[in-house]
C-alpha atoms as a PDB file:
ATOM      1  CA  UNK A   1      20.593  56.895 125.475  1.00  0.00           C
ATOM      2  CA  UNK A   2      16.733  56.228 126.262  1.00  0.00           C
ATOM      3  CA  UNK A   3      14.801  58.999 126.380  1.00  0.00           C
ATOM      4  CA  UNK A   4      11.312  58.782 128.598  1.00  0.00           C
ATOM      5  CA  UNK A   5       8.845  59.931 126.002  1.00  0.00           C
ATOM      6  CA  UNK A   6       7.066  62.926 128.413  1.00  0.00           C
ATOM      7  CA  UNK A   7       3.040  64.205 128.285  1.00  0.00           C
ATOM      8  CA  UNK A   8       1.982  67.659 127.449  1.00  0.00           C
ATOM      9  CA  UNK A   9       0.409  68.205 131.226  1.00  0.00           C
ATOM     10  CA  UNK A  10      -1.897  70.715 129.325  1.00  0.00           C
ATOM     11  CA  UNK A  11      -3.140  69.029 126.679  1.00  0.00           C
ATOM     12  CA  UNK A  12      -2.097  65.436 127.051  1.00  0.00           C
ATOM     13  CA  UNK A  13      -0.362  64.634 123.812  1.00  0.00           C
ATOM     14  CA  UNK A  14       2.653  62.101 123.824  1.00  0.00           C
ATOM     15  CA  UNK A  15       5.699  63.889 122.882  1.00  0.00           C
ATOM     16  CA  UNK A  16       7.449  62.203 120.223  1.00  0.00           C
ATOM     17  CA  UNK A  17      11.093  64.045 120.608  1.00  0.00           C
ATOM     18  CA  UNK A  18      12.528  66.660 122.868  1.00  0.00           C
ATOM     19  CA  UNK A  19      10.259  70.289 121.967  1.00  0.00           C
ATOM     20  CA  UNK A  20      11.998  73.574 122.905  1.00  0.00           C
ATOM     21  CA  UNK A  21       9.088  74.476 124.637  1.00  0.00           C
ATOM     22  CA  UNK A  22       9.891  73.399 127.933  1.00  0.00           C
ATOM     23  CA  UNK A  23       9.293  74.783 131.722  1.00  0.00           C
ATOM     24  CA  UNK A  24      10.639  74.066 135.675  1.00  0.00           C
ATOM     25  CA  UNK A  25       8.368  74.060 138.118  1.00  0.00           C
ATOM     26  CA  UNK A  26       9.407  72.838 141.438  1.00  0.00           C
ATOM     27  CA  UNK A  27      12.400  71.125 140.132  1.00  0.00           C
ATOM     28  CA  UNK A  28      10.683  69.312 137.699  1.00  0.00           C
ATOM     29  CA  UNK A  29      10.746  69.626 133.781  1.00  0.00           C
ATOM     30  CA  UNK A  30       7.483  69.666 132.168  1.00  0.00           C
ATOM     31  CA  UNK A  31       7.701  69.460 128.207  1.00  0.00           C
ATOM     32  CA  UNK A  32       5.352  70.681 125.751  1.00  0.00           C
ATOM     33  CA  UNK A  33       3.779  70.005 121.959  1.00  0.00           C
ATOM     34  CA  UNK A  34       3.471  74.356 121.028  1.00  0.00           C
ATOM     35  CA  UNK A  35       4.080  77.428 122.991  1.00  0.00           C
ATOM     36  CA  UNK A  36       0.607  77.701 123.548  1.00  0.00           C
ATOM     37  CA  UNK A  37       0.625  75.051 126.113  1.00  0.00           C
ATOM     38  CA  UNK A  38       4.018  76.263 127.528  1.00  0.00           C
ATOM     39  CA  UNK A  39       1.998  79.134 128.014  1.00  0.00           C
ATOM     40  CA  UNK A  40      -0.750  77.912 129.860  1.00  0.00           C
ATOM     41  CA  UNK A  41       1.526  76.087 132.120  1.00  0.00           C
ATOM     42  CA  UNK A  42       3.118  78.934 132.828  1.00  0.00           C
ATOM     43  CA  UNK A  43       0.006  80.988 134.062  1.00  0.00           C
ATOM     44  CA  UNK A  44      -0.720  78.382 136.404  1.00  0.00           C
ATOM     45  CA  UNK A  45       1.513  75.626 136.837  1.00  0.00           C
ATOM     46  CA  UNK A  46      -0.103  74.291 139.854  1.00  0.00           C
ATOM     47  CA  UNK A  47      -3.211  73.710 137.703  1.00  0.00           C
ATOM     48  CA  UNK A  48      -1.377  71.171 135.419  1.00  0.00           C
ATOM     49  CA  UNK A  49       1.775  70.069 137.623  1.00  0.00           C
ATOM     50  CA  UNK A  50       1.317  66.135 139.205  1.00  0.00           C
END
């Protein structure tokens, strides 16, 4: 199966493989490098959501 290599929407980094770190916002799953940026997102997801 392909897998659609996502963006960090905080800090813009290609994700090489599925993370853990991982939210939903508005039925969308954003993906991220550390739980620092999962984090972020999840202070303000509007901020960093497209």
């Amino acid at each position: 199966m392909f897998w659609n290599k996502p963006t960090d929407p905080v800090c813009k980094m290609k994700l090489k493989k599925v993370t853990q770190f991982k939210s939903e916002f508005q039925n969308k799953t954003y993906h991220f490098c550390s739980l620092n940026c999962k984090q972020k997102f999840d202070k303000s997801p509007r901020e960093y959501a497209k």
